[in-house]
N, C-alpha and C. Protein backbone atom coordinates (compact mmCIF):
# COMPACT_ATOMS: atom_id res chain seq x y z
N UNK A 1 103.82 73.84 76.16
CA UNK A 1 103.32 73.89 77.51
C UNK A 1 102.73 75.28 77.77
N UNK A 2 101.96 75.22 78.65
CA UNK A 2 100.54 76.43 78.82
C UNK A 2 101.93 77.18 80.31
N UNK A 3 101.68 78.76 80.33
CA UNK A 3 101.99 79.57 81.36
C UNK A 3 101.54 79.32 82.60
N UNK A 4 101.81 79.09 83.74
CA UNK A 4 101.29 79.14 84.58
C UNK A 4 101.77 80.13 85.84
N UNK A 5 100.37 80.30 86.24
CA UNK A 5 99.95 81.47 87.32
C UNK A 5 99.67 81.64 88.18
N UNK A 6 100.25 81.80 89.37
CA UNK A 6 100.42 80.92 90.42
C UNK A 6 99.16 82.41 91.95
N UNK A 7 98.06 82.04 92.17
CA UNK A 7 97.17 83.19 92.65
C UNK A 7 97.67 82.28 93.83
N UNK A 8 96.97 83.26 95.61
CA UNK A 8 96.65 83.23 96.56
C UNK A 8 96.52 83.92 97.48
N UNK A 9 96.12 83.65 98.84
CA UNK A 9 96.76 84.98 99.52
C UNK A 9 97.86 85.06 99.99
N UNK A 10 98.13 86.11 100.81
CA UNK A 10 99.52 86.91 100.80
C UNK A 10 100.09 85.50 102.16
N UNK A 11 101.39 85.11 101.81
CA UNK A 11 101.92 84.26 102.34
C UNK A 11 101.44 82.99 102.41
N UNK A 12 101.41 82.31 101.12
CA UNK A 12 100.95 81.46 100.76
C UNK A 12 102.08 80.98 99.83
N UNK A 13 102.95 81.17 99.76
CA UNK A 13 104.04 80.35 99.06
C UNK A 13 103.76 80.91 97.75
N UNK A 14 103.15 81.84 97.23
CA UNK A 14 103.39 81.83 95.86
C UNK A 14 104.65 82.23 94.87
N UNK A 15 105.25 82.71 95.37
CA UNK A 15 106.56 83.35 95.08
C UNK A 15 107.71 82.53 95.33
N UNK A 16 107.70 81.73 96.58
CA UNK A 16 108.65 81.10 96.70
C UNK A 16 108.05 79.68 95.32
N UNK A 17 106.98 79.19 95.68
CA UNK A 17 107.06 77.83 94.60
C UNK A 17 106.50 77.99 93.29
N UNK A 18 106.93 79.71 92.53
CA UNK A 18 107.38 79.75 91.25
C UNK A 18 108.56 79.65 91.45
N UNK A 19 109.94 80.14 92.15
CA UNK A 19 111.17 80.16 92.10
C UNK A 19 111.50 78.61 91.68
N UNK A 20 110.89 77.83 92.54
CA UNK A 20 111.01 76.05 93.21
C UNK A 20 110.67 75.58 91.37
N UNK A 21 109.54 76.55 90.78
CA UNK A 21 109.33 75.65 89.61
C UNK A 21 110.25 75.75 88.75
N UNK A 22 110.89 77.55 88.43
CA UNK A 22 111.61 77.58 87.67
C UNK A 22 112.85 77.39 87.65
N UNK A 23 113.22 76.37 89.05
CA UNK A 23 114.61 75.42 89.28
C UNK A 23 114.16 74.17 88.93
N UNK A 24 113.38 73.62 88.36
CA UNK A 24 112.71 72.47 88.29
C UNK A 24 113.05 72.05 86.34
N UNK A 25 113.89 70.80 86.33
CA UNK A 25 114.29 70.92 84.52
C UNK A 25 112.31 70.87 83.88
N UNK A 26 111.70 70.59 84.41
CA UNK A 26 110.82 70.29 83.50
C UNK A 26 110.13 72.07 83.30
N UNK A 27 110.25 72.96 83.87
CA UNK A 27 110.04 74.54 83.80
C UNK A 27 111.33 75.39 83.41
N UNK A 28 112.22 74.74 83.32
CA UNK A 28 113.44 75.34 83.29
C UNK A 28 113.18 76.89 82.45
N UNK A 29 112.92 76.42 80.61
CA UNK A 29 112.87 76.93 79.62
C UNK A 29 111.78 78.39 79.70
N UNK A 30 110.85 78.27 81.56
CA UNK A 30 110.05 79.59 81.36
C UNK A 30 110.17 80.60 82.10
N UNK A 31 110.32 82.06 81.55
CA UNK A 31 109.94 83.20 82.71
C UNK A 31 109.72 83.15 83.16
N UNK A 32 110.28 83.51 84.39
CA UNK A 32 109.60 84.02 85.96
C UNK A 32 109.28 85.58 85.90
N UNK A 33 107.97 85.32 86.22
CA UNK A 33 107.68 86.79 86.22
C UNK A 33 106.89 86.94 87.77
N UNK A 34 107.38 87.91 88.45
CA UNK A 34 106.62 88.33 89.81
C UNK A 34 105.95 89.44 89.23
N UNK A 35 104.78 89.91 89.54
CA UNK A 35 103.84 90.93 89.41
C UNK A 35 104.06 92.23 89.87
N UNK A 36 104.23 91.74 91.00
CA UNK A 36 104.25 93.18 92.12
C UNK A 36 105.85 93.56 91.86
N UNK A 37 106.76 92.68 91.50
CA UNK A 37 107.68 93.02 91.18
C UNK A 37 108.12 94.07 89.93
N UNK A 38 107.40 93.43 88.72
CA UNK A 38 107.05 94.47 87.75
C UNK A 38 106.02 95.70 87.59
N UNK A 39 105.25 95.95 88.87
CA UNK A 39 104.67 97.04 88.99
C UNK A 39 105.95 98.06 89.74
N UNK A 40 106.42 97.15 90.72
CA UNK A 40 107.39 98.38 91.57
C UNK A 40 108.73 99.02 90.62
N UNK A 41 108.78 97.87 89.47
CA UNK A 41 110.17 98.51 88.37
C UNK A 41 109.42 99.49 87.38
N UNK A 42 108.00 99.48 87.15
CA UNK A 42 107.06 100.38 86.44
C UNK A 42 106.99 101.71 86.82
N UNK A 43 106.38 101.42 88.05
CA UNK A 43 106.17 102.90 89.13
C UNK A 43 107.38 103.20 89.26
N UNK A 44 108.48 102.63 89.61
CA UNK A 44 110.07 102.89 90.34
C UNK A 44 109.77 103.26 92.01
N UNK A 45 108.38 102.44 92.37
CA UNK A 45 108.43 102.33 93.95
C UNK A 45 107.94 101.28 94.62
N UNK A 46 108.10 101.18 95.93
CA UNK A 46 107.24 99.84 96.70
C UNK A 46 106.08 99.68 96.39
N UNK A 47 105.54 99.03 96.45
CA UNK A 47 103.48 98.82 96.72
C UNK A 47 103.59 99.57 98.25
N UNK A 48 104.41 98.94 99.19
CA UNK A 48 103.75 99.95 100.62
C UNK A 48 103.86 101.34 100.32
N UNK A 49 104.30 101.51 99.40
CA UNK A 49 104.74 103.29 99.04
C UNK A 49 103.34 103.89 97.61
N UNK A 50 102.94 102.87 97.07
CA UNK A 50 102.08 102.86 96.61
C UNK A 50 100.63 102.91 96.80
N UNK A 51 100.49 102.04 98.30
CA UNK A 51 99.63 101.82 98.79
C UNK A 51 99.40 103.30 99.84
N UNK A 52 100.34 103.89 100.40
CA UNK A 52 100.71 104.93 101.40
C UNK A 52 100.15 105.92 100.40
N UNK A 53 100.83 106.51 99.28
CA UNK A 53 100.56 107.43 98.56
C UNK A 53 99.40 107.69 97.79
N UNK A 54 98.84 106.62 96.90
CA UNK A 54 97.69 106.62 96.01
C UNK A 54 96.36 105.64 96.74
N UNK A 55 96.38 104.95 97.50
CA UNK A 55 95.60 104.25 97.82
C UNK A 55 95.55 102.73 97.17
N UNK A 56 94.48 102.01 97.39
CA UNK A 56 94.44 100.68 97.04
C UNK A 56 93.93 100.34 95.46
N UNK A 57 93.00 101.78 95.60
CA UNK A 57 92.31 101.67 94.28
C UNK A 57 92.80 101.99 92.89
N UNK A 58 94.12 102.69 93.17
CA UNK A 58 94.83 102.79 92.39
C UNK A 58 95.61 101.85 92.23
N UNK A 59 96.06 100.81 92.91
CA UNK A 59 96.96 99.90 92.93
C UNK A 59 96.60 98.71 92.00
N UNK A 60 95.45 98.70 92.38
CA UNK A 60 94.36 97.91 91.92
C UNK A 60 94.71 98.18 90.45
N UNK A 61 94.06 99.18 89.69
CA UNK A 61 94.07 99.73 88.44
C UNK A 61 95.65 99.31 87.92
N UNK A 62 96.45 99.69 88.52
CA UNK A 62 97.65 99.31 87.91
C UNK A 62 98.28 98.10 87.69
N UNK A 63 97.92 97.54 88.62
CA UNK A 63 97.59 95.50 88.72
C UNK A 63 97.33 95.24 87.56
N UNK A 64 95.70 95.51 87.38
CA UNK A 64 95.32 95.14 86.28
C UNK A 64 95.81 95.52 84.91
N UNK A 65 96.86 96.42 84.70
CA UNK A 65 97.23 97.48 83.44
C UNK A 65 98.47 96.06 83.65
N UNK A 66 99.20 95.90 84.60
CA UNK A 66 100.42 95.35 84.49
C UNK A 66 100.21 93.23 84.03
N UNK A 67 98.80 93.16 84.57
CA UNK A 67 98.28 91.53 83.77
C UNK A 67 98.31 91.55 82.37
N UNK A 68 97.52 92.85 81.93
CA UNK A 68 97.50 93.05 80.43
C UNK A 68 98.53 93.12 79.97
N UNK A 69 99.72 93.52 80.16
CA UNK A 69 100.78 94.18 79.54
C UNK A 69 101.65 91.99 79.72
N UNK A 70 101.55 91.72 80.91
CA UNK A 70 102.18 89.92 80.96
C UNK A 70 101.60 89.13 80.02
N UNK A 71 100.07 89.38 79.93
CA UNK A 71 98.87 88.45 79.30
C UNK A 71 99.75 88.88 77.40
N UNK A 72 99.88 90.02 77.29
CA UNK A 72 100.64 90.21 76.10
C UNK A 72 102.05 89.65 75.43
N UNK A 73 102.72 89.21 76.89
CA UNK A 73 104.22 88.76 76.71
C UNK A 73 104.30 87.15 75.97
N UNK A 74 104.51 87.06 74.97
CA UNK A 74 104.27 85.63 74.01
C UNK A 74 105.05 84.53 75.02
N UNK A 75 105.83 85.16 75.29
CA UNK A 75 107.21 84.02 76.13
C UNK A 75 106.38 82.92 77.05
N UNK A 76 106.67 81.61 77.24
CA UNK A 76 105.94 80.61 78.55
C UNK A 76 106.37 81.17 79.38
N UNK A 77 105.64 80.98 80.55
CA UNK A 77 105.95 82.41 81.38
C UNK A 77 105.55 81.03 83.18
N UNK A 78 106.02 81.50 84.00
CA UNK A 78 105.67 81.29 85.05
C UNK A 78 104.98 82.41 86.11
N UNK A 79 103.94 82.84 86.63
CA UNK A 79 103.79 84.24 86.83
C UNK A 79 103.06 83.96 88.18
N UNK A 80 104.03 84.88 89.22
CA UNK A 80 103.57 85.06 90.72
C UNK A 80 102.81 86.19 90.84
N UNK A 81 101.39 86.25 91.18
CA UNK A 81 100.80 87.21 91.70
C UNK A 81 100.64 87.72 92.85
N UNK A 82 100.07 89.17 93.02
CA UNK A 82 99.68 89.69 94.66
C UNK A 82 98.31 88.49 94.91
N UNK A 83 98.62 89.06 96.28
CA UNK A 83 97.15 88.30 96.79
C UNK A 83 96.18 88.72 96.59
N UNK A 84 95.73 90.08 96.40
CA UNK A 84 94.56 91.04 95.85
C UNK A 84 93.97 90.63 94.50
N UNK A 85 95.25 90.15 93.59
CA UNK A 85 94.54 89.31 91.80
C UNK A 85 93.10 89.63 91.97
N UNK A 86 92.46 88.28 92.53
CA UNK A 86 91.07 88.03 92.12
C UNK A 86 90.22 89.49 92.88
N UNK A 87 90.17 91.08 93.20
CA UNK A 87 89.89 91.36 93.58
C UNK A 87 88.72 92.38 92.98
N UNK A 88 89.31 91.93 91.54
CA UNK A 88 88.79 92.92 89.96
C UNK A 88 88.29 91.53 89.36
N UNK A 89 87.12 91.49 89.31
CA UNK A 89 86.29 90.12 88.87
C UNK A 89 87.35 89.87 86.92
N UNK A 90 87.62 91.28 86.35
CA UNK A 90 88.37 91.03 85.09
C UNK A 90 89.54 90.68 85.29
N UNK A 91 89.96 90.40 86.33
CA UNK A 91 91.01 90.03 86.40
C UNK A 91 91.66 88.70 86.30
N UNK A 92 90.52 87.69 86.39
CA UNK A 92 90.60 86.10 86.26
C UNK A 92 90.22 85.81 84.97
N UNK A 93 89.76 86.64 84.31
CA UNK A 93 89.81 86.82 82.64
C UNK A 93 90.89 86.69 82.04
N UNK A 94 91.88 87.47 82.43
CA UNK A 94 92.95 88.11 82.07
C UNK A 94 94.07 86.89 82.08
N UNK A 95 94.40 86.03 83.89
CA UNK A 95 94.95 85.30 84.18
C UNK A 95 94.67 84.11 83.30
N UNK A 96 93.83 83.40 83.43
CA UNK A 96 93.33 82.44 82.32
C UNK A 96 94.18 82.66 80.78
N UNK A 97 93.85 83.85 80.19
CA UNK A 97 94.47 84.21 78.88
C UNK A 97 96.04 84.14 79.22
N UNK A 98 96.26 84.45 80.18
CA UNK A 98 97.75 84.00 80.82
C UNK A 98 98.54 82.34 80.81
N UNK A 99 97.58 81.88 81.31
CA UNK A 99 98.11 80.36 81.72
C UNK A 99 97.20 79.61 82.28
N UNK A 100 97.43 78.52 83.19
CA UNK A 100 97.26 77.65 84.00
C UNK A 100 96.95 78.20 85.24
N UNK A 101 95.75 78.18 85.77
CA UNK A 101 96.16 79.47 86.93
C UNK A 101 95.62 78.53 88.39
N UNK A 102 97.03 78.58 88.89
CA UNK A 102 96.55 77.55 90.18
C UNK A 102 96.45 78.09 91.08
N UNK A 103 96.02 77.88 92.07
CA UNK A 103 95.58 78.38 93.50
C UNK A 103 96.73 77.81 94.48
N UNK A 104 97.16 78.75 95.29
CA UNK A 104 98.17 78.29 96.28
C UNK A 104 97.52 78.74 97.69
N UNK A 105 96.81 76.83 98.34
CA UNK A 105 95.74 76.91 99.01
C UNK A 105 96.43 77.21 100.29
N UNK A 106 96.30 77.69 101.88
CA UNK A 106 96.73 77.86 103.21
C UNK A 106 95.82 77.98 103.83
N UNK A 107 96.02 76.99 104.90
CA UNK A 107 94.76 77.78 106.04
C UNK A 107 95.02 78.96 106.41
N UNK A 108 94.53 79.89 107.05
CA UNK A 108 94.56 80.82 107.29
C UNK A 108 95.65 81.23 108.58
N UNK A 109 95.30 79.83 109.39
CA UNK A 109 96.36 80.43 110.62
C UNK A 109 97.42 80.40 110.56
N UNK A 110 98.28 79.64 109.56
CA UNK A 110 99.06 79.34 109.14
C UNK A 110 99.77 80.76 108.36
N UNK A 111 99.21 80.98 107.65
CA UNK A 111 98.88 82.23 106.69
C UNK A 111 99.52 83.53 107.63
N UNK A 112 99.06 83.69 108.67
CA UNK A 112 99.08 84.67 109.33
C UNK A 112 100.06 84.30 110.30
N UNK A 113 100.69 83.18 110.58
CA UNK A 113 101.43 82.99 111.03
C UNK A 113 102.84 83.07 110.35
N UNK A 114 102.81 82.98 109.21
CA UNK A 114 103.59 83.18 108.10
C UNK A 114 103.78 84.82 107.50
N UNK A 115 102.77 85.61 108.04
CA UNK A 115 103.22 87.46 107.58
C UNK A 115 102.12 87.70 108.68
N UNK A 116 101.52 87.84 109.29
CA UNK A 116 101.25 88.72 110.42
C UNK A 116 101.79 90.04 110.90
N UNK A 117 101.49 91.13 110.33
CA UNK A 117 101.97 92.49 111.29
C UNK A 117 103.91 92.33 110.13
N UNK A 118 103.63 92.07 109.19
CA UNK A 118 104.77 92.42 108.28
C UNK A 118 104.84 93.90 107.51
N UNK A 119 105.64 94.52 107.95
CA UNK A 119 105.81 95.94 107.30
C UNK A 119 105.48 96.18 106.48
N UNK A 120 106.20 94.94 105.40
CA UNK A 120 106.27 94.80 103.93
C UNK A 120 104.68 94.54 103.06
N UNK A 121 104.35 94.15 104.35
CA UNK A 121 102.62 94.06 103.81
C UNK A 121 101.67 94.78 103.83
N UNK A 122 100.94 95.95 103.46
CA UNK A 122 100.26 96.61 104.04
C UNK A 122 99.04 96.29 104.61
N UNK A 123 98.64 95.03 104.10
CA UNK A 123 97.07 94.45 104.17
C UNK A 123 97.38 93.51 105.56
N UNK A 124 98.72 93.32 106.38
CA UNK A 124 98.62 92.17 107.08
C UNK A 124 99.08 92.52 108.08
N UNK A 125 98.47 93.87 109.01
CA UNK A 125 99.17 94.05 110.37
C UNK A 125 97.73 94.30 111.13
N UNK A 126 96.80 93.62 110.99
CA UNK A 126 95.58 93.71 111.65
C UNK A 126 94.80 92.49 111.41
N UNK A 127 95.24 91.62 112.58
CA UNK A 127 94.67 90.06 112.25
C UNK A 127 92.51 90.04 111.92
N UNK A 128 92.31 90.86 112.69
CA UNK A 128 90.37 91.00 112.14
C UNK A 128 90.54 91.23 110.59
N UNK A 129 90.83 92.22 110.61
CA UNK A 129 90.92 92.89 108.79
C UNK A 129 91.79 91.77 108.35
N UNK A 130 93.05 91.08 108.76
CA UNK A 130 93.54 90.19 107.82
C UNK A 130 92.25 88.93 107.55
N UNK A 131 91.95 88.22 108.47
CA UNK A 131 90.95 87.41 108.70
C UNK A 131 89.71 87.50 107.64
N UNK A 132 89.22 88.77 107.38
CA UNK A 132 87.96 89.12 106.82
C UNK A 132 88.43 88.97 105.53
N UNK A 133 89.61 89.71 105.27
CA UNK A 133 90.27 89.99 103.59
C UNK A 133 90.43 88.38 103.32
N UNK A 134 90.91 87.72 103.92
CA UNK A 134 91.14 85.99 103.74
C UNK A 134 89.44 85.34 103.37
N UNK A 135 88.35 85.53 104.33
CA UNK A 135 87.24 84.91 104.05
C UNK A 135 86.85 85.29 102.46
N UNK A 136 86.83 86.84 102.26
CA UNK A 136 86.63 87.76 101.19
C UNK A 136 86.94 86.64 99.73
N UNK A 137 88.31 86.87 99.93
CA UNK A 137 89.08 86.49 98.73
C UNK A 137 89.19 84.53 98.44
N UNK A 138 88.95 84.36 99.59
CA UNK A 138 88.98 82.45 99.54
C UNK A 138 88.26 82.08 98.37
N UNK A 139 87.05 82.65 98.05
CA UNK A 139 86.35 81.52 97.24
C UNK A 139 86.28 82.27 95.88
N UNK A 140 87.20 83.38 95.80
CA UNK A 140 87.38 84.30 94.80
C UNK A 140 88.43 83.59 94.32
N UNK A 141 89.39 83.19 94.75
CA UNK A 141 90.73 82.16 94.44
C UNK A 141 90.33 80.83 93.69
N UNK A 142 89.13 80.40 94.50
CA UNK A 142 88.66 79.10 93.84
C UNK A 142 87.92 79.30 92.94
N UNK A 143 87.02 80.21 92.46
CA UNK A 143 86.43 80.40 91.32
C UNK A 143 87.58 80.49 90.29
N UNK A 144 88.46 81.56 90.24
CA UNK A 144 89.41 81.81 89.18
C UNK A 144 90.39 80.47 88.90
N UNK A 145 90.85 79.70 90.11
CA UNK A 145 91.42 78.65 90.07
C UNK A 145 91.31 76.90 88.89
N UNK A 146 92.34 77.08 88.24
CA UNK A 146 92.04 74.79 87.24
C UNK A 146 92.67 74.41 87.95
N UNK A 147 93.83 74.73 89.40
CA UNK A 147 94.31 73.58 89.79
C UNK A 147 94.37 74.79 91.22
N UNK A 148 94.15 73.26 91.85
CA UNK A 148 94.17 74.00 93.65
C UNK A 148 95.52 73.05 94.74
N UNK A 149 96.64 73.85 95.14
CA UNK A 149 97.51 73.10 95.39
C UNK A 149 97.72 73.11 97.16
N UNK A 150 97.40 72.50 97.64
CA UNK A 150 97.99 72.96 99.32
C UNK A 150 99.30 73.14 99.81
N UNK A 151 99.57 74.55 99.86
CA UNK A 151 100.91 74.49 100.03
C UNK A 151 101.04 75.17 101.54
N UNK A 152 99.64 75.04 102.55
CA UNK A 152 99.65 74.78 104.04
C UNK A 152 100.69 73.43 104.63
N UNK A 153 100.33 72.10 104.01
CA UNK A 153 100.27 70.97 104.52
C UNK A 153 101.75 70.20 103.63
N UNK A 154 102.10 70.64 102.49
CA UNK A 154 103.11 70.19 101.96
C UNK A 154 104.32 71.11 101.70
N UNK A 155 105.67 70.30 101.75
CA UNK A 155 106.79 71.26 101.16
C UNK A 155 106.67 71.29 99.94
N UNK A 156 107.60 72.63 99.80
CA UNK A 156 107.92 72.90 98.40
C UNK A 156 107.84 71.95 97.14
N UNK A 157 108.62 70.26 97.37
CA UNK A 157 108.98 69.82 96.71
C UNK A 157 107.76 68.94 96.33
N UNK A 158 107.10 68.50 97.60
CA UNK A 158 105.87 68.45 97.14
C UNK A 158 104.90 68.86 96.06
N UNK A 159 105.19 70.43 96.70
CA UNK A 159 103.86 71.27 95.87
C UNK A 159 103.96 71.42 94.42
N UNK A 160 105.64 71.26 93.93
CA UNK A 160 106.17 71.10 92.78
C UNK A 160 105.78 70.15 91.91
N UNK A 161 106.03 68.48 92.50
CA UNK A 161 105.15 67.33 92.62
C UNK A 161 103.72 67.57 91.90
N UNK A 162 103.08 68.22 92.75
CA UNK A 162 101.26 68.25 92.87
C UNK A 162 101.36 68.78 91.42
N UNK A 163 101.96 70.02 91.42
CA UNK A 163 101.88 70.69 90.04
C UNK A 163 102.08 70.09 89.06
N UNK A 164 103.48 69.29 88.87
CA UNK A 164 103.48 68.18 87.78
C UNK A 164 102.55 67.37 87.42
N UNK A 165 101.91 66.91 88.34
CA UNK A 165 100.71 66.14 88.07
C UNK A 165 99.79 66.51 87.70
N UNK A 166 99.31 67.91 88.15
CA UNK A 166 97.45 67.91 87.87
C UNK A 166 98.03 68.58 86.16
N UNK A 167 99.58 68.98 86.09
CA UNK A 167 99.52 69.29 84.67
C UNK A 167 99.93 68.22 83.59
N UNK A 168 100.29 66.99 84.43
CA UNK A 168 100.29 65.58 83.34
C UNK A 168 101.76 65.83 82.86
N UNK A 169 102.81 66.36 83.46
CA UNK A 169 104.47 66.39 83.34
C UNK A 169 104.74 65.49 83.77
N UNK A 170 105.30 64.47 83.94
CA UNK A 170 106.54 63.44 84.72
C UNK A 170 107.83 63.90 84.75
């Protein structure tokens, strides 16, 4: 079975329905890997502390250093990304060489209703700028995207569901 890589924007379930997959017997056997998680055990700090200190563009750069370094990990892997991913056109290069890379689709209001003005976010306490970064990145998600899942309109167990299917698991 192929890795899969779970892109979107920020509060879009991606994190929670890798957890959902890798409780799931048919994923059991793969890594969970969060991204931003393994950048902050890299650096030994937050992204908001990252983002505060070096800027975006550095964050960016290190994103991409930390895909290469996953894209390298042989193990089947399940892998949650930031919402920024598609923001480095090489970066859907990278994901691909990774896995299965699905899109974890939300409307937007939803989206923002879901992290709006969250601390923890740096990109999501200014609904215009959140709004714009959402139009930005939408069809940047769907380009990089083989499977597009709505996880606006369905639960978890659903979206788990959807996934089994467009990957031909029962």
């Amino acid at each position: 079975m192929n890795s899969i890589v779970l892109i979107g924007f920020m509060g879009s379930g991606k994190t929670t329905l890798a957890k959902a997959l890798k409780n799931d017997p048919a994923f059991e056997t793969m890594t969970f890997i969060d991204v931003d998680d393994h950048i902050e055990k890299t650096e030994g700090r937050k992204i908001s502390d990252i983002f505060k200190a070096d800027g975006e563009s550095y964050f960016r750069d290190i994103e991409t250093k930390a895909l290469k370094d996953i894209a390298g990990d042989e193990r089947t892997k399940i892998v949650s990304c930031g919402g920024g991913v598609v923001e480095r056109a090489e970066n859907a290069d990278i994901l691909k060489a990774i896995g299965t890379v699905i899109y974890t689709d939300s409307a937007v209001t939803k989206l923002w209703d879901r992290v709006g003005n969250d601390p923890k976010r740096p990109l999501s306490r200014d609904k215009e700028a959140f709004l714009k970064l959402y139009e930005k990145r939408e069809r940047l998600y769907r380009s990089a995207a083989d499977v597009i899942i709505d996880t606006g309109n369905n639960d978890i167990k659903k979206c788990v569901g959807l996934i089994k299917e467009a990957l031909g698991i029962s």
